[in-house]
C-alpha atoms as a PDB file:
ATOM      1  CA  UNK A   1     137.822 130.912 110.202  1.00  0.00           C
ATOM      2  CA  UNK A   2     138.946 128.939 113.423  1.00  0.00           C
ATOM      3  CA  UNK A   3     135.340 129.821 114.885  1.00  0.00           C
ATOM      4  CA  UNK A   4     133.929 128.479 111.547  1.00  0.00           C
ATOM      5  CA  UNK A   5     135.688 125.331 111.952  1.00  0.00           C
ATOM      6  CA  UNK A   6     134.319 124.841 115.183  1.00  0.00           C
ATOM      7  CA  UNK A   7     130.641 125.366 114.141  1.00  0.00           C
ATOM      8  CA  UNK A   8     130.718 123.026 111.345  1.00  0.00           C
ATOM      9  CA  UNK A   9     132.014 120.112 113.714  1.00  0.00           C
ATOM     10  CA  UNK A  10     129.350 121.409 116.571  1.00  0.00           C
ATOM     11  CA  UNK A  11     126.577 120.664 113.224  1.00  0.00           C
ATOM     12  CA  UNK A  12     127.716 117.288 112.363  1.00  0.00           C
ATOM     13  CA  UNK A  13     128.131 116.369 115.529  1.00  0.00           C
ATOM     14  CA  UNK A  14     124.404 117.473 116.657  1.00  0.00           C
ATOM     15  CA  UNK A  15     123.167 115.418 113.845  1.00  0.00           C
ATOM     16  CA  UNK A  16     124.925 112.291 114.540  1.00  0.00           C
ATOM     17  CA  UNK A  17     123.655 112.453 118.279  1.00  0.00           C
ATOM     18  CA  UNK A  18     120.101 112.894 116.342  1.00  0.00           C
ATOM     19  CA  UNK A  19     120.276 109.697 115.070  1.00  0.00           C
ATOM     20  CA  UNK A  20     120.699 107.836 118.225  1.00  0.00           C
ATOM     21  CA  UNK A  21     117.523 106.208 119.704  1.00  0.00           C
ATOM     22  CA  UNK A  22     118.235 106.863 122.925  1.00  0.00           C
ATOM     23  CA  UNK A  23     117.949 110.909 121.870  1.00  0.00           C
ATOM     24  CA  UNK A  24     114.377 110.165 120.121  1.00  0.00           C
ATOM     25  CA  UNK A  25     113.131 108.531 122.906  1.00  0.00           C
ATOM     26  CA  UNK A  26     113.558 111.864 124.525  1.00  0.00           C
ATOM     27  CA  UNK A  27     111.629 113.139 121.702  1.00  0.00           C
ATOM     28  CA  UNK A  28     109.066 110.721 122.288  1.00  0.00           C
ATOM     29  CA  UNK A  29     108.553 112.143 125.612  1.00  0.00           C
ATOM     30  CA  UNK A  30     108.027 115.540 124.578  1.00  0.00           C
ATOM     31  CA  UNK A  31     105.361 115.229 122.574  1.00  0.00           C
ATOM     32  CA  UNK A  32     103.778 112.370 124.420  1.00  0.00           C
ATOM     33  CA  UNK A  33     103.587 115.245 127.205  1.00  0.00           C
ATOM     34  CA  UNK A  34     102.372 117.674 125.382  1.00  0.00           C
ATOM     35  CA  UNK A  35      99.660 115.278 123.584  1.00  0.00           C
ATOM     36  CA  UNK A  36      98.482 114.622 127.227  1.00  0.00           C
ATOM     37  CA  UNK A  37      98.534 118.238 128.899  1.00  0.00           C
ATOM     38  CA  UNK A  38      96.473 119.500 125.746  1.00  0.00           C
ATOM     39  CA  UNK A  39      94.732 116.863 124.669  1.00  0.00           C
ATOM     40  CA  UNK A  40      93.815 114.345 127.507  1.00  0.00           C
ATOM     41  CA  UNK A  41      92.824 116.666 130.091  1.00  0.00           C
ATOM     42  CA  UNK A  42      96.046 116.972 131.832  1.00  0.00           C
ATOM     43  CA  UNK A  43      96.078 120.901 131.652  1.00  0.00           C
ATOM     44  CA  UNK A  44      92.400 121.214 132.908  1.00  0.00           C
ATOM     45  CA  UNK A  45      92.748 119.043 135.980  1.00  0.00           C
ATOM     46  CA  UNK A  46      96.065 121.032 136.478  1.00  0.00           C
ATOM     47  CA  UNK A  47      93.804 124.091 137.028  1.00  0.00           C
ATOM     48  CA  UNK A  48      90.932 122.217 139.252  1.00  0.00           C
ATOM     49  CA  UNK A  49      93.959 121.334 141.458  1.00  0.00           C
ATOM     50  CA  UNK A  50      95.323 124.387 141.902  1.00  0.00           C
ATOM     51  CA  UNK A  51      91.767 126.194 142.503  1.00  0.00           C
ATOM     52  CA  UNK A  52      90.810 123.478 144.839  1.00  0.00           C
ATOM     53  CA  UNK A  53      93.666 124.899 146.848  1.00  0.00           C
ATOM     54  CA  UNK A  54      93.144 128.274 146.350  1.00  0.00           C
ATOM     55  CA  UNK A  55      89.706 128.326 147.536  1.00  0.00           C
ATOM     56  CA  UNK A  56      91.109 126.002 150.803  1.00  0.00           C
ATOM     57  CA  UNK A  57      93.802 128.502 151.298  1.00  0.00           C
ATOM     58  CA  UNK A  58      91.533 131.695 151.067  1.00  0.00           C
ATOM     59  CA  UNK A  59      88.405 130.966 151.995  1.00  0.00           C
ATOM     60  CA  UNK A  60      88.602 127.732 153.982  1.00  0.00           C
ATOM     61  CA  UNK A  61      86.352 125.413 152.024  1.00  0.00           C
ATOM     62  CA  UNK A  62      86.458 123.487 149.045  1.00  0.00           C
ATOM     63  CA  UNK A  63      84.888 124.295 145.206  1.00  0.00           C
ATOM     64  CA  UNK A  64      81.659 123.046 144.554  1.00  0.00           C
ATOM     65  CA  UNK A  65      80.953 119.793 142.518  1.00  0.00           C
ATOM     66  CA  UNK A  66      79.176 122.574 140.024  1.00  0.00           C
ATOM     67  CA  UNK A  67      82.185 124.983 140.474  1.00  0.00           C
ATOM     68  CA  UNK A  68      84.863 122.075 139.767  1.00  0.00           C
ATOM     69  CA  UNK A  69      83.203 120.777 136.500  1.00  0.00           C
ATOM     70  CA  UNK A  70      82.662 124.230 134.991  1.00  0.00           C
ATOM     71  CA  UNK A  71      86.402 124.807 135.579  1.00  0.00           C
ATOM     72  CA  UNK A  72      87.327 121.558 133.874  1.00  0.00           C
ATOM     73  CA  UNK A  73      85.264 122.315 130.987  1.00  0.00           C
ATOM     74  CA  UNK A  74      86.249 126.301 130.733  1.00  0.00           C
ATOM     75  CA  UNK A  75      90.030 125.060 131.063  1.00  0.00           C
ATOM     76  CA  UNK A  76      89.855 122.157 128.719  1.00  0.00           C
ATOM     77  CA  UNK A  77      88.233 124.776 126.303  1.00  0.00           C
ATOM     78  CA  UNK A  78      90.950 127.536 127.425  1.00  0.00           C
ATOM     79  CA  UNK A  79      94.300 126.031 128.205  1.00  0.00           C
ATOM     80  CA  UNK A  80      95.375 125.182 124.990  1.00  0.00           C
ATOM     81  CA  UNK A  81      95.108 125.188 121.147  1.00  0.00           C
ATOM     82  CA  UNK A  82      91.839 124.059 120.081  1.00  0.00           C
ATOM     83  CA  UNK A  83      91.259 120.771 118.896  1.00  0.00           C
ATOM     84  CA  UNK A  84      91.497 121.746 114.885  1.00  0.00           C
ATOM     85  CA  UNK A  85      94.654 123.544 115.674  1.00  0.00           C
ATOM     86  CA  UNK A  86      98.205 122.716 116.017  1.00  0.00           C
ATOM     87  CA  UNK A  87     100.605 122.577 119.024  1.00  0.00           C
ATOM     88  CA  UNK A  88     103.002 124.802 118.400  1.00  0.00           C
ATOM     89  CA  UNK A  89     106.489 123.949 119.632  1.00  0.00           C
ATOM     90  CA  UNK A  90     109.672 125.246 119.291  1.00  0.00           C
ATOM     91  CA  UNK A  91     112.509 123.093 119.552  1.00  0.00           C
ATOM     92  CA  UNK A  92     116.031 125.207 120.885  1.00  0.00           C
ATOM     93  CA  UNK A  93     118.899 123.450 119.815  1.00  0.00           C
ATOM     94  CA  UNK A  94     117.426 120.954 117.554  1.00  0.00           C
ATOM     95  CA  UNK A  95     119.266 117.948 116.449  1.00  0.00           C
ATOM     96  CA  UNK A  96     117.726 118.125 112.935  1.00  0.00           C
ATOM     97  CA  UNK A  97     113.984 118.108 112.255  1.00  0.00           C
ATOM     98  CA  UNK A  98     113.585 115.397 115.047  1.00  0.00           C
ATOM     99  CA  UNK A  99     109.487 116.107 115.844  1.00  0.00           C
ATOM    100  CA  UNK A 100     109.288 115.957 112.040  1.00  0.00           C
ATOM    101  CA  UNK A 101     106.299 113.499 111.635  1.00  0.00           C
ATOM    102  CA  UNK A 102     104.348 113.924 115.110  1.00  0.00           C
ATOM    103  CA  UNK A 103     100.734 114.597 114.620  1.00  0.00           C
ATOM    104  CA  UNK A 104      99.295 117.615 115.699  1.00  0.00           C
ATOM    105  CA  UNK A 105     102.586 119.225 116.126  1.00  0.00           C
ATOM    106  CA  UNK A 106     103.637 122.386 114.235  1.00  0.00           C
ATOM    107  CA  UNK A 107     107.336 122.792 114.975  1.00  0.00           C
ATOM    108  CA  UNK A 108     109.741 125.338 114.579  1.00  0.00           C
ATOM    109  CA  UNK A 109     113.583 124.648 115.108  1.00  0.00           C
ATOM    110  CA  UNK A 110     116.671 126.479 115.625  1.00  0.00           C
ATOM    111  CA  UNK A 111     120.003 126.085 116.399  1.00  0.00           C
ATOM    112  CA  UNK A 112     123.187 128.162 116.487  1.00  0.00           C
ATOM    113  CA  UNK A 113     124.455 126.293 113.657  1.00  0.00           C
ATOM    114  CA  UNK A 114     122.346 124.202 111.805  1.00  0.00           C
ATOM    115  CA  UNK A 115     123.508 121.928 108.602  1.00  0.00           C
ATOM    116  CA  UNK A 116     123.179 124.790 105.925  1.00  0.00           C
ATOM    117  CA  UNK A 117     121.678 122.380 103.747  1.00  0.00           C
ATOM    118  CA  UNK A 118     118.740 121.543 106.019  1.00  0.00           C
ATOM    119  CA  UNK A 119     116.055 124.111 104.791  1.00  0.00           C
ATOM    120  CA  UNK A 120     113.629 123.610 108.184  1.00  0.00           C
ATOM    121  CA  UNK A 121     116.048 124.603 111.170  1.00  0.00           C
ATOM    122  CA  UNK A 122     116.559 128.237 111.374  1.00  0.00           C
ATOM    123  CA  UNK A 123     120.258 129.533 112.240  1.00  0.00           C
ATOM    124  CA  UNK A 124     119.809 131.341 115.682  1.00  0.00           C
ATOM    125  CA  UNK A 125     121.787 132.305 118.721  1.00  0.00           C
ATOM    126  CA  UNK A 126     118.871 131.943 121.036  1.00  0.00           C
ATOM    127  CA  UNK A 127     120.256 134.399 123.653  1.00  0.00           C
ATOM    128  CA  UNK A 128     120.429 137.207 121.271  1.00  0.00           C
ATOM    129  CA  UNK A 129     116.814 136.456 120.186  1.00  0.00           C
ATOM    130  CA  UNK A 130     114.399 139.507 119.858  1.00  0.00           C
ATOM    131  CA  UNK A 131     111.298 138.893 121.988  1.00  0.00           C
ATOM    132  CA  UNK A 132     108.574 141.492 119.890  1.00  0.00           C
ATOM    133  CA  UNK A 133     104.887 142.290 121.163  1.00  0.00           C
ATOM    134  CA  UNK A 134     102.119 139.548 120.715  1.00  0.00           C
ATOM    135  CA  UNK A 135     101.225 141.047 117.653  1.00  0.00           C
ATOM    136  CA  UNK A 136     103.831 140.553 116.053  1.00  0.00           C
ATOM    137  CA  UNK A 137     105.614 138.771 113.173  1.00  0.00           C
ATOM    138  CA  UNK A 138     108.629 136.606 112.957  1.00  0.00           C
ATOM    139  CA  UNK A 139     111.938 137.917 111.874  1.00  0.00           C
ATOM    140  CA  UNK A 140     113.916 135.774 109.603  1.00  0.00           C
ATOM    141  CA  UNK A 141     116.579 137.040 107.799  1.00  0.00           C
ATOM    142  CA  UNK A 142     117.695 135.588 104.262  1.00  0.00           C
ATOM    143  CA  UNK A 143     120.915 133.852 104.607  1.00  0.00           C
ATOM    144  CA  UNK A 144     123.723 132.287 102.045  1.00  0.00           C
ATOM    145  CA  UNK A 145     125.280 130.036 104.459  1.00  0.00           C
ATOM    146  CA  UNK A 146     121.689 129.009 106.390  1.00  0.00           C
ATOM    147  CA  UNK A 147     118.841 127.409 103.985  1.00  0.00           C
ATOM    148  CA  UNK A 148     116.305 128.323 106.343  1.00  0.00           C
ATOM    149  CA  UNK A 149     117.371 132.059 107.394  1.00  0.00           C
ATOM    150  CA  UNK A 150     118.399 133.260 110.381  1.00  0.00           C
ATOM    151  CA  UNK A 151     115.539 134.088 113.072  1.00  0.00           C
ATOM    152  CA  UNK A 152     115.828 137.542 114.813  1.00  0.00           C
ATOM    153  CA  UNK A 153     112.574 137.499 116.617  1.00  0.00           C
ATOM    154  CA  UNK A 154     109.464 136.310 117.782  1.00  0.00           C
ATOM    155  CA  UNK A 155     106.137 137.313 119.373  1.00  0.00           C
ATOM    156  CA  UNK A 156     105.878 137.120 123.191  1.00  0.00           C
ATOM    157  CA  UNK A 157     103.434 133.864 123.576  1.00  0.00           C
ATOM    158  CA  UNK A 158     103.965 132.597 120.504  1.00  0.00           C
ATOM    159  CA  UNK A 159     104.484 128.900 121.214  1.00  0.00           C
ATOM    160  CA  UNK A 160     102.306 126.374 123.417  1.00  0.00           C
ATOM    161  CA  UNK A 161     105.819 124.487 124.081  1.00  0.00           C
ATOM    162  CA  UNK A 162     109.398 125.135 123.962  1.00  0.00           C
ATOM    163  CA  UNK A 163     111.939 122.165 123.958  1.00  0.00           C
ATOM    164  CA  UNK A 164     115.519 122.415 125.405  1.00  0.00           C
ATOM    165  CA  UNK A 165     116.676 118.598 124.757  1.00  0.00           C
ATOM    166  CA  UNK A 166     120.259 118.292 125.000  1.00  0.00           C
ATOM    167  CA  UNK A 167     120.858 122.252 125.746  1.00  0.00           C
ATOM    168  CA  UNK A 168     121.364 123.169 128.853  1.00  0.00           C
ATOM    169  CA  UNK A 169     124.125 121.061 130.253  1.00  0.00           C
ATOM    170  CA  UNK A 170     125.885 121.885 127.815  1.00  0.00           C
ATOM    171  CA  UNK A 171     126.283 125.480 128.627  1.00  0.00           C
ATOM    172  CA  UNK A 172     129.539 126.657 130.696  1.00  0.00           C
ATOM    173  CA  UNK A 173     127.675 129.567 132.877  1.00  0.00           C
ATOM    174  CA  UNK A 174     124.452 128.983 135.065  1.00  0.00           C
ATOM    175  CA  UNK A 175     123.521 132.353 134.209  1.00  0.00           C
ATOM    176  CA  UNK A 176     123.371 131.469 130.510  1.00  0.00           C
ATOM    177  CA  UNK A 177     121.058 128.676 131.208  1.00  0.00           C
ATOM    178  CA  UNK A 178     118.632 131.263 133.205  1.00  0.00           C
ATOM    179  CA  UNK A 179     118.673 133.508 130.652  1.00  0.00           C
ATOM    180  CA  UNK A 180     117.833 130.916 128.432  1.00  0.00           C
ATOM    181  CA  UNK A 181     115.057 129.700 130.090  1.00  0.00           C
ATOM    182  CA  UNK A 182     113.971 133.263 130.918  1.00  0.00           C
ATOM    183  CA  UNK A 183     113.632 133.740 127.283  1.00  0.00           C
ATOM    184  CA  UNK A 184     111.284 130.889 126.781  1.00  0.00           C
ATOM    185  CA  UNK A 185     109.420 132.017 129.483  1.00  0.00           C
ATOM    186  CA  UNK A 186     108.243 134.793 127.529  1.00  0.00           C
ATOM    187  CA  UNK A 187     107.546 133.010 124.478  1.00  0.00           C
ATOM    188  CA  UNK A 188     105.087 130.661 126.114  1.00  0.00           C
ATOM    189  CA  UNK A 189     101.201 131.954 127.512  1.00  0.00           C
ATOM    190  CA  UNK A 190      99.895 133.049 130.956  1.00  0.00           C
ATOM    191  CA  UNK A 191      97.019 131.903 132.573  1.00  0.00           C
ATOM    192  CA  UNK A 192      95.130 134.274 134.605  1.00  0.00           C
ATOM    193  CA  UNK A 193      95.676 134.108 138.528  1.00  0.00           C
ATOM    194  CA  UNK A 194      93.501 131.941 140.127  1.00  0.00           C
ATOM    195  CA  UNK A 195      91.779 134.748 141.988  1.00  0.00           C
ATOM    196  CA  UNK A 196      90.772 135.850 138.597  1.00  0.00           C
ATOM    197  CA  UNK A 197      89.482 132.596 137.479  1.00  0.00           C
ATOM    198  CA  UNK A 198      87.459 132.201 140.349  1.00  0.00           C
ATOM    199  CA  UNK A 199      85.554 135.347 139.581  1.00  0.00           C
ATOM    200  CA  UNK A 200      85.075 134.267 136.458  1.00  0.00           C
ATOM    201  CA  UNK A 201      83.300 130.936 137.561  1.00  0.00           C
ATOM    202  CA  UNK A 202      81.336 132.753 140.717  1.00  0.00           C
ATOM    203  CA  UNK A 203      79.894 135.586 137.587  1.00  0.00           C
ATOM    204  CA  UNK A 204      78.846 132.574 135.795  1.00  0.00           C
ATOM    205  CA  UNK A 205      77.354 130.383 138.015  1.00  0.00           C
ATOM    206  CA  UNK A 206      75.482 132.844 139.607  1.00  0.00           C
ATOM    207  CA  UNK A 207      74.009 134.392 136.880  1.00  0.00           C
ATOM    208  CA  UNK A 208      72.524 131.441 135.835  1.00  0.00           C
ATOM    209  CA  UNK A 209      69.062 129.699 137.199  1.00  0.00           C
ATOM    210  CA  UNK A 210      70.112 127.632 140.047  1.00  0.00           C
ATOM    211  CA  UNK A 211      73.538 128.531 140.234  1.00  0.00           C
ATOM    212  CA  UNK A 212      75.324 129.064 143.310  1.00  0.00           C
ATOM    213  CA  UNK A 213      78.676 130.538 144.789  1.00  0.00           C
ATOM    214  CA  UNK A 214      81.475 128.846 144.517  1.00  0.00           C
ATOM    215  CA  UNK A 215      81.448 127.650 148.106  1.00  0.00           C
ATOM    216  CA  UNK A 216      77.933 126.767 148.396  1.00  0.00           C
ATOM    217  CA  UNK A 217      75.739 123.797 147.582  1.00  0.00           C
ATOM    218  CA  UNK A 218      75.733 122.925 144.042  1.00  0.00           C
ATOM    219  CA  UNK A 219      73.049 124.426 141.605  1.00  0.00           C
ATOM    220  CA  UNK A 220      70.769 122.738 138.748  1.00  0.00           C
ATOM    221  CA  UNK A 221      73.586 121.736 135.968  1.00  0.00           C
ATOM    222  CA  UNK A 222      74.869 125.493 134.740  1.00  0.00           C
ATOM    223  CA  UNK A 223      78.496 124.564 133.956  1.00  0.00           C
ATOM    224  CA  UNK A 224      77.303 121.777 131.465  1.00  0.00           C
ATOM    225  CA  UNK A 225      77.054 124.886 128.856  1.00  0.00           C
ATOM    226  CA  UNK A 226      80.532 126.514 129.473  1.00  0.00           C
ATOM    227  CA  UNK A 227      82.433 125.654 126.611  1.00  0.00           C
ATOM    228  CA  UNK A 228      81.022 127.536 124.020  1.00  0.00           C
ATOM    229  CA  UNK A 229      79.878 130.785 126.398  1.00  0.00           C
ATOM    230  CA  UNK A 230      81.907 133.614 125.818  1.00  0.00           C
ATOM    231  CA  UNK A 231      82.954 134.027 129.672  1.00  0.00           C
ATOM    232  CA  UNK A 232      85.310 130.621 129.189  1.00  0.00           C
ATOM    233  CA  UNK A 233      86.640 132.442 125.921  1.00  0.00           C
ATOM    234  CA  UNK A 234      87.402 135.688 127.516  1.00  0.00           C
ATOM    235  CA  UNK A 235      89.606 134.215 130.694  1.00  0.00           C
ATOM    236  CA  UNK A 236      92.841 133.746 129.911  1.00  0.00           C
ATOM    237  CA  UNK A 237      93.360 130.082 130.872  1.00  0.00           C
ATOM    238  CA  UNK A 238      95.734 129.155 128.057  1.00  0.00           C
ATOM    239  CA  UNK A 239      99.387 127.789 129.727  1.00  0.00           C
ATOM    240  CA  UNK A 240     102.172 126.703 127.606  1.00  0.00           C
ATOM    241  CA  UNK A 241     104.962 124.051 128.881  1.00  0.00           C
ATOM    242  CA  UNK A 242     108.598 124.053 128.664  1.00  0.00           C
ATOM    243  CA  UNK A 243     110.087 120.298 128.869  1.00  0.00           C
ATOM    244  CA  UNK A 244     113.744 119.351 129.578  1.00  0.00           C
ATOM    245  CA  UNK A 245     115.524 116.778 128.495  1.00  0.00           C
ATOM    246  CA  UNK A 246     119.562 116.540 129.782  1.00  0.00           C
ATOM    247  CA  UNK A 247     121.927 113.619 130.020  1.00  0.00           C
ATOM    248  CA  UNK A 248     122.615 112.164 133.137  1.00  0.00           C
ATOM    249  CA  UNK A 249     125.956 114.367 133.281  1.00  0.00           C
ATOM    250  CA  UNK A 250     123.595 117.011 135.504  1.00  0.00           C
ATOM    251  CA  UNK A 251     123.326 114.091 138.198  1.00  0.00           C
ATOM    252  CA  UNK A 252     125.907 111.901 137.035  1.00  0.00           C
ATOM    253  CA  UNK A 253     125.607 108.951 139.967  1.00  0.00           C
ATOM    254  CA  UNK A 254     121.938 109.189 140.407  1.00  0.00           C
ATOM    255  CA  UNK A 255     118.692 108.012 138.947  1.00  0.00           C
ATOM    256  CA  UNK A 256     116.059 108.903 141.541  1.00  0.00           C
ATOM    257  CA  UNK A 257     114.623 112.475 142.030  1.00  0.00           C
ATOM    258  CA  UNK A 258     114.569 112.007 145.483  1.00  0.00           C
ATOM    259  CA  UNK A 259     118.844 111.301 145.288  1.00  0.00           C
ATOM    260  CA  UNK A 260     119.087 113.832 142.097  1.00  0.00           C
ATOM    261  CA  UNK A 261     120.410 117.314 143.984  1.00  0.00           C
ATOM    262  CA  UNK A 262     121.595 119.163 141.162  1.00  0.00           C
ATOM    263  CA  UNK A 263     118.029 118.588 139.368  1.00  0.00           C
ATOM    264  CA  UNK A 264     115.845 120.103 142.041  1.00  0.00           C
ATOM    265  CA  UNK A 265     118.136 123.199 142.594  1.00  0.00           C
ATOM    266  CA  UNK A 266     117.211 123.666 138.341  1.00  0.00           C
ATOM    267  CA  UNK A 267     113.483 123.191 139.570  1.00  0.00           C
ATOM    268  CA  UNK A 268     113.311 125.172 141.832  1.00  0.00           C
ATOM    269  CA  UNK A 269     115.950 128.167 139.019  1.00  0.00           C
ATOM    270  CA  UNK A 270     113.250 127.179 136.723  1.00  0.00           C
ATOM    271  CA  UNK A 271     110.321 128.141 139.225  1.00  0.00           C
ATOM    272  CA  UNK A 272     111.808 131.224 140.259  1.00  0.00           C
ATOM    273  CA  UNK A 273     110.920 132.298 136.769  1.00  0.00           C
ATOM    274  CA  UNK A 274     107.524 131.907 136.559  1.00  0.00           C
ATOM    275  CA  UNK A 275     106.794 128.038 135.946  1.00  0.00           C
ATOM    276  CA  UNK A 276     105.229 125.516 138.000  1.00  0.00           C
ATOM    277  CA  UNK A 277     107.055 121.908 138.138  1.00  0.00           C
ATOM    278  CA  UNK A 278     104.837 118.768 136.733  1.00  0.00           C
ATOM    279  CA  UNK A 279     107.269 116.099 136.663  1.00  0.00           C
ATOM    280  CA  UNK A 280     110.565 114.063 136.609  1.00  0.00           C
ATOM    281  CA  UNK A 281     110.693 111.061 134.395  1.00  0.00           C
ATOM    282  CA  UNK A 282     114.501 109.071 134.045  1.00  0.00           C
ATOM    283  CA  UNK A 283     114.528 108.220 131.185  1.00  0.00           C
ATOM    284  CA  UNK A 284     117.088 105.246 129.505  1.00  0.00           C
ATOM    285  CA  UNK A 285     120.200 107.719 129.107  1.00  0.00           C
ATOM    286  CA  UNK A 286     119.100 110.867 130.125  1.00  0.00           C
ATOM    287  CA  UNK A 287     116.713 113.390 132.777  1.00  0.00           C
ATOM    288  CA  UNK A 288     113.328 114.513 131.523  1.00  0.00           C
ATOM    289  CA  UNK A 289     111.467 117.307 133.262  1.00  0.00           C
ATOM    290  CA  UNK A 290     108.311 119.328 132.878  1.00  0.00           C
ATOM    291  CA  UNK A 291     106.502 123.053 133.546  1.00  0.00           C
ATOM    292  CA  UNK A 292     104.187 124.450 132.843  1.00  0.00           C
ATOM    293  CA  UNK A 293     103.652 128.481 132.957  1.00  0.00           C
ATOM    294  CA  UNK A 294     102.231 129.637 136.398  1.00  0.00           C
ATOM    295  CA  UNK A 295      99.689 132.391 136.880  1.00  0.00           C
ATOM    296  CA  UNK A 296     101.003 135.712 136.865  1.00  0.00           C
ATOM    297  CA  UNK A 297      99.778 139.224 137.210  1.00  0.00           C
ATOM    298  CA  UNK A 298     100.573 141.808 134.099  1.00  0.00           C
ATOM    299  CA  UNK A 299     103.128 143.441 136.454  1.00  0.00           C
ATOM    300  CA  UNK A 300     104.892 140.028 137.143  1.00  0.00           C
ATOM    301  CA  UNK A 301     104.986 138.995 133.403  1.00  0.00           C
ATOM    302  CA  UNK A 302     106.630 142.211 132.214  1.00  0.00           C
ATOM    303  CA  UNK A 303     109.158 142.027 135.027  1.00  0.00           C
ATOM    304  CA  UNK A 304     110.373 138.628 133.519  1.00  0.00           C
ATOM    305  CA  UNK A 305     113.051 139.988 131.349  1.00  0.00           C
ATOM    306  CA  UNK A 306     114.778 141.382 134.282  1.00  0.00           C
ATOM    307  CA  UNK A 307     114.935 138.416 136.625  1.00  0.00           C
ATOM    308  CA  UNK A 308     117.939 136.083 137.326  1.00  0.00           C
ATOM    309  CA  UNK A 309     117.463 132.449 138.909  1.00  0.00           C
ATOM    310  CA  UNK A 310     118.689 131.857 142.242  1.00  0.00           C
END
């Protein structure tokens, strides 16, 4: 009954803090990024960077012009939901329905112990949550006490985003938080490695009149058809992003990145777990950060589950 007691303040306490504007500009900032990784290009010029560098670090020369805009336009096609359909994004820990209203969002929340009257946030205990194959469904079980149900599980992948705002400070053990964002880890996509992409581009290009390889001179406009040929479709280039947002209590006397110790040893816990860091944005009360999922092999991804941050 004690631990009852204690849950019931935690909920009306969460939604108070909801209210505050200084919480929804957080909110703000979530979807603004995820508007502008899969939406405005940000995700596709994310992958010309990084195989820019690849082909530098492997084969000592730089992508073609031809090379670089098929990969823009097989990314921007790839890397996220298409333009018809949602983002989906799950918000851990929610405050309320607080991304309730954002276009082009489709949101799920949870939280360990939502208002039972609130018939949109699902009651879950996100460490005990059942990770199921890509195939499958969600779990939700009926409850008396929780509008919404209880959630049990979800498919691996499922979501192109996954929200901790207000979350992670706020757990006592370090390992907790890696689990946690372990977890989320497996709910968001893969992208293929960029060795793999790369193939994909060179078996393109090169089957087409006038193309060339990748590290030659540029051919006679090929990648200007990529985004409806079914090589784009077939490469996995879809990446999902996980996006942070903590009270200054993680870095209590700073406000620069540069000065902010405590938030680059969670970078570089986060990176350790197969994400790649975008950005640090301070934001009026509180730490925002963003990741996005890195390329992995099938052997990396499956060994996820088993991995501890640093």
């Amino acid at each position: 009954a004690k631990d009852d007691e204690v849950l019931r303040s935690y909920a009306e306490a969460a939604t108070y803090v909801g209210t505050r504007s200084w919480v929804h500009q957080g909110i703000d900032w979530c979807a603004a990024q995820a508007r502008t990784f899969f939406r405005e290009g940000g995700g596709a010029k994310l992958a010309r960077r990084e195989l820019m560098k690849h082909s530098h670090d492997t084969i000592g020369a730089p992508l073609t012009a031809e090379t670089q805009e098929w990969v823009l336009r097989a990314a921007d096609v790839g890397v996220g939901p298409r333009e018809e359909e949602p983002i989906r994004l799950l918000d851990v820990g929610a405050c309320g329905t607080l991304f309730e209203g954002y276009e082009g969002l489709e949101t799920m929340a949870l939280d360990l112990c939502p208002q039972a009257s609130n018939p949109n946030v699902h009651q879950c205990d996100f460490l005990e949550l059942g990770i199921g194959d890509a195939a499958s469904s969600p779990v939700v079980e009926p409850n008396d006490d929780f509008a919404a149900g209880c959630l049990r599980s979800l498919p691996a992948g499922s979501f192109d985003v996954v929200v901790f705002s207000l979350v992670l400070s706020y757990l006592p053990d370090p390992a907790q938080r890696g689990a946690m964002m372990a977890k989320a880890r497996q709910l968001l996509p893969t992208p293929h490695t960029c060795e793999r992409q790369l193939e994909a581009a060179r078996a393109h290009l090169t089957a087409k009149p006038g193309g060339a390889p990748v590290g030659g001179a540029a051919g006679g406009g090929a990648a200007a058809s990529v985004a409806g040929t079914s090589e784009a479709n077939e490469m996995r280039w879809r990446r999902g992003l996980l996006l942070v947002v903590d009270t200054f209590s993680v870095d209590r006397s700073v406000r620069t990145w540069q000065e902010a110790p405590y938030l680059q040893e969670w970078m570089a816990a986060v990176e350790s777990l197969g994400f790649v860091f975008l950005r640090h944005t301070t934001l009026a009360r509180s730490h925002a950060l963003a990741f996005t999922t890195a390329p992995l092999e099938q052997a990396e991804l499956d060994a996820l589950p088993s991995l501890e941050p640093p």
